[in-house]
C-alpha atoms as a PDB file:
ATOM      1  CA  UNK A   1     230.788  48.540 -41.788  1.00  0.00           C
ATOM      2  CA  UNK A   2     227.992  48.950 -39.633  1.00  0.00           C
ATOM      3  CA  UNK A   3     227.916  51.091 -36.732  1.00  0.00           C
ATOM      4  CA  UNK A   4     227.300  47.463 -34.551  1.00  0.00           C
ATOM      5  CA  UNK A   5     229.767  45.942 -36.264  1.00  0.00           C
ATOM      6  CA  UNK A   6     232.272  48.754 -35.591  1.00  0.00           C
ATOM      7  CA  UNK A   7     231.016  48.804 -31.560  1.00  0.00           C
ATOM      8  CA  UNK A   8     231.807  44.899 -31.493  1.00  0.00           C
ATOM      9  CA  UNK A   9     235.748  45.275 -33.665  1.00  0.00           C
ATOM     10  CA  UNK A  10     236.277  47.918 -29.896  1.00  0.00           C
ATOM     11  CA  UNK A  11     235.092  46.066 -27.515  1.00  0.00           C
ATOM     12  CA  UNK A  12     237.320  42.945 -28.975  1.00  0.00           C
ATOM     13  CA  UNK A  13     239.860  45.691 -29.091  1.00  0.00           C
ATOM     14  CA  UNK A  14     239.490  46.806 -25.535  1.00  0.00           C
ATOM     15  CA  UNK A  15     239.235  42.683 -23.994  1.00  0.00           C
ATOM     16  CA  UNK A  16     242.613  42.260 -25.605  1.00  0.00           C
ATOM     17  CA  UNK A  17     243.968  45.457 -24.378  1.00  0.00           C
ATOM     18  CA  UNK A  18     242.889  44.439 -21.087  1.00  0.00           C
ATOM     19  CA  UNK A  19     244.326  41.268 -21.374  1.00  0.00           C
ATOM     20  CA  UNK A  20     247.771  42.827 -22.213  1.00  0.00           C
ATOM     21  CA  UNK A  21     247.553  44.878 -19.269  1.00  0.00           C
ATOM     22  CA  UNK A  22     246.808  41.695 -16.646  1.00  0.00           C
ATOM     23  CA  UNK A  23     250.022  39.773 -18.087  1.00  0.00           C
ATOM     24  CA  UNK A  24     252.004  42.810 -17.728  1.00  0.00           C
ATOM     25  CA  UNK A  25     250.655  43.098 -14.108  1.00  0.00           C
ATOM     26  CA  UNK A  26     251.503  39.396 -13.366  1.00  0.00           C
ATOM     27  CA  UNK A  27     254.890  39.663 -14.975  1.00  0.00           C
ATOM     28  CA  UNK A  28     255.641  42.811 -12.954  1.00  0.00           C
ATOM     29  CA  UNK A  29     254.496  41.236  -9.775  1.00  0.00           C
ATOM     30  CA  UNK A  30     256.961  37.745 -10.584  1.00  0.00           C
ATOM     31  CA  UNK A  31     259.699  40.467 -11.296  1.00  0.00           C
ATOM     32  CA  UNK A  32     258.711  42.069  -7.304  1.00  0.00           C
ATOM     33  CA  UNK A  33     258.691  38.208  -5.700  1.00  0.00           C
ATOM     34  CA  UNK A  34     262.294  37.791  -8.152  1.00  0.00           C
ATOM     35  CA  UNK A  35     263.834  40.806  -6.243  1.00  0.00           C
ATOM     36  CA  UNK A  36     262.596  40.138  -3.026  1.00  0.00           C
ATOM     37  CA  UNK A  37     263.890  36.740  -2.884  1.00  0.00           C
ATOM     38  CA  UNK A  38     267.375  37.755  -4.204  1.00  0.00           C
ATOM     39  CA  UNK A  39     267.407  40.535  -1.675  1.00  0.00           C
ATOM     40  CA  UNK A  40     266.449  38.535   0.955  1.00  0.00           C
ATOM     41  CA  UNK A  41     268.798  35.364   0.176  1.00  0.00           C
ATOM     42  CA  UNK A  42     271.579  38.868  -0.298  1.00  0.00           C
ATOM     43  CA  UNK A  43     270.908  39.572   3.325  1.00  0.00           C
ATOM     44  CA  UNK A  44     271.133  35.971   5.171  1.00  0.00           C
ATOM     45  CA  UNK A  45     273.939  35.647   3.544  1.00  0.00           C
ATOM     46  CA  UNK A  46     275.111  38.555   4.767  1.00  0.00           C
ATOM     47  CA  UNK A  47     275.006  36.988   8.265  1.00  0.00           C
ATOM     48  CA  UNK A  48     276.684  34.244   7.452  1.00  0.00           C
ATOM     49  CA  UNK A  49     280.119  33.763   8.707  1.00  0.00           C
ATOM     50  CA  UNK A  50     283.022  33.680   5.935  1.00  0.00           C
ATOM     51  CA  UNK A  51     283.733  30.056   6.099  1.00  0.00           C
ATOM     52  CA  UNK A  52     280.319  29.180   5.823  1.00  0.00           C
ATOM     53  CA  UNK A  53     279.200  27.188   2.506  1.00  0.00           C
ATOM     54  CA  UNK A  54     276.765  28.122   0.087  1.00  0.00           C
ATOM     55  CA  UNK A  55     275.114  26.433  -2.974  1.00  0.00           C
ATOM     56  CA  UNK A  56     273.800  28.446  -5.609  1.00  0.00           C
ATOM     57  CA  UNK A  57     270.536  26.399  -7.479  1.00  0.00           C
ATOM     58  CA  UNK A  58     271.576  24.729 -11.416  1.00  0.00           C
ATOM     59  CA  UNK A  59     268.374  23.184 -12.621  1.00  0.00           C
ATOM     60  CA  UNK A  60     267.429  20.508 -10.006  1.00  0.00           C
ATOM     61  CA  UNK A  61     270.832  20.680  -8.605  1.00  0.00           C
ATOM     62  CA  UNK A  62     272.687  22.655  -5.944  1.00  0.00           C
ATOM     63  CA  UNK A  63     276.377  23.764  -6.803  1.00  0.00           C
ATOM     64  CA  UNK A  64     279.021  24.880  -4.387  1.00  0.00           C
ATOM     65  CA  UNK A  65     279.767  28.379  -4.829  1.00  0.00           C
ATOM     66  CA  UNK A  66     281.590  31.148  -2.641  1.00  0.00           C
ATOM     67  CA  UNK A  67     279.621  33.843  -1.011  1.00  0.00           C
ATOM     68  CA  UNK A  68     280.876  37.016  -2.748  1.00  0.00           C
ATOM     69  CA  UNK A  69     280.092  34.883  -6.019  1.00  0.00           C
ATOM     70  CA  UNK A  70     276.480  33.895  -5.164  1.00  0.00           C
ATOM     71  CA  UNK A  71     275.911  37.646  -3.752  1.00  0.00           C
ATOM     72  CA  UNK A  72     277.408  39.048  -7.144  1.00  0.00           C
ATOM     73  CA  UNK A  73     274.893  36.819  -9.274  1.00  0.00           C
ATOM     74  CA  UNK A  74     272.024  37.816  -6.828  1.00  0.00           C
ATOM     75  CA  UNK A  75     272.616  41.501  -7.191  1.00  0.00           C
ATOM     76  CA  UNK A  76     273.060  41.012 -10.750  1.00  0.00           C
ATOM     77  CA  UNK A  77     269.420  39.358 -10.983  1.00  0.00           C
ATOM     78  CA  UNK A  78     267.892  41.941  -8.707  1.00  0.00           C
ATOM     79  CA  UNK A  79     269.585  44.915 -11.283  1.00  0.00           C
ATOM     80  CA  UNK A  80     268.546  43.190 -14.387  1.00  0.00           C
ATOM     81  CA  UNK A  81     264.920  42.384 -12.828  1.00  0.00           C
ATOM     82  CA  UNK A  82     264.931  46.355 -12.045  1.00  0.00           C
ATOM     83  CA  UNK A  83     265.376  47.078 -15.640  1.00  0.00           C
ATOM     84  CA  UNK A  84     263.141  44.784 -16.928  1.00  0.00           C
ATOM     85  CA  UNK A  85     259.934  46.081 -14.453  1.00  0.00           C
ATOM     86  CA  UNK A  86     260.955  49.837 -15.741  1.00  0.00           C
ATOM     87  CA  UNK A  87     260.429  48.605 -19.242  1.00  0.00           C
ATOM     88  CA  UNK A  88     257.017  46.385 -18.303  1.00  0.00           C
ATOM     89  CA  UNK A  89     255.513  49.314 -16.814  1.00  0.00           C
ATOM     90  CA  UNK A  90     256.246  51.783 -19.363  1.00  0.00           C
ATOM     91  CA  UNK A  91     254.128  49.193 -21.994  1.00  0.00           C
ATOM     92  CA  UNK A  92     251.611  49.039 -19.212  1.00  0.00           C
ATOM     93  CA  UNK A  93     251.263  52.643 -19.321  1.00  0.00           C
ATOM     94  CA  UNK A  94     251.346  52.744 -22.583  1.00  0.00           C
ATOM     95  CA  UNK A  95     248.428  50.049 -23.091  1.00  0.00           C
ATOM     96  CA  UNK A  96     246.241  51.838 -20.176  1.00  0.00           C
ATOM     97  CA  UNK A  97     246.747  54.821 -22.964  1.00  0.00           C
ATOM     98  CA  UNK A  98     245.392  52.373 -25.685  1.00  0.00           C
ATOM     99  CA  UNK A  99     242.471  51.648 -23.156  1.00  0.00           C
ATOM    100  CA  UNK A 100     241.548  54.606 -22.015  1.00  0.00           C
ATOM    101  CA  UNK A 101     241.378  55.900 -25.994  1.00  0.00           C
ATOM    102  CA  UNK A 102     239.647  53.177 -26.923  1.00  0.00           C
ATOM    103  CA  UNK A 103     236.641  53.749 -23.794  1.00  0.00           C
ATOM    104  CA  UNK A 104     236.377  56.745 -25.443  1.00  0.00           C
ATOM    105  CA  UNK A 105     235.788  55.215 -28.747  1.00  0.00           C
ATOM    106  CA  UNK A 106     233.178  52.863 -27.379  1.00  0.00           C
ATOM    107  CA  UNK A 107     231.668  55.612 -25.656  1.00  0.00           C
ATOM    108  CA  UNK A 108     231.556  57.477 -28.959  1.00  0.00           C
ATOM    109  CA  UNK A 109     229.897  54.909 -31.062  1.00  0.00           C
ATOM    110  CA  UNK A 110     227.511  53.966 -28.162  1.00  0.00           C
ATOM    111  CA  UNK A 111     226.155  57.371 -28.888  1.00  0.00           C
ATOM    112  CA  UNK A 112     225.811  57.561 -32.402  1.00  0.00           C
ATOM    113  CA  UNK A 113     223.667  54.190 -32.123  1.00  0.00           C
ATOM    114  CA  UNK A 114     221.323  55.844 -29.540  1.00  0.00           C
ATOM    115  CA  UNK A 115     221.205  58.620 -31.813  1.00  0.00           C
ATOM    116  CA  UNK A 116     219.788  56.343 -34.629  1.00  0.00           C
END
């Protein structure tokens, strides 16, 4: 393999890194608008008074649900969401590892081509 050939095989390596890291980014950020909804629809309920309806959303339906149920299902989401952002940004990290190695790479065999 030629030393070209080899610069080309990491810079492929490093778009697709790259690309990992944006859809991690744009999952973590739908996991942030997740919580913040939940939270949010957790608090207005909270100032609702006990008699007061609520639906909870089934597909493109809205079902009748109690208050303490719908608030046990939101903090549910907002805990599970939690979870799943720790484990997105510990791949993230772990891919800005892979990126930053491979940079160096590049960098490496961008030098031993000037030095031919």
């Amino acid at each position: 393999m030629t030393s070209m050939d080899h610069l080309m095989e990491l810079q492929n390596k490093q778009s697709e890194i790259r690309r990992h890291i944006a859809q991690l980014s744009a999952q973590l950020h739908a996991g942030e608008r997740v919580r913040g909804t939940a939270d949010l629809s957790i608090r207005y309920m909270e100032t609702l008074s006990s008699s007061s309806q609520v639906y909870k959303p089934l597909g493109k339906l809205y079902v009748a649900t109690s208050k303490d149920n719908l608030a046990q299902e939101l903090a549910l989401t907002i805990e599970k969401s939690k979870a799943e952002s720790t484990r997105l940004e510990t791949l993230r990290d772990q891919f800005a590892a892979k990126l930053d190695q491979c940079n160096s790479e590049i960098e490496d065999a961008i030098n031993q081509i000037d030095k031919k």
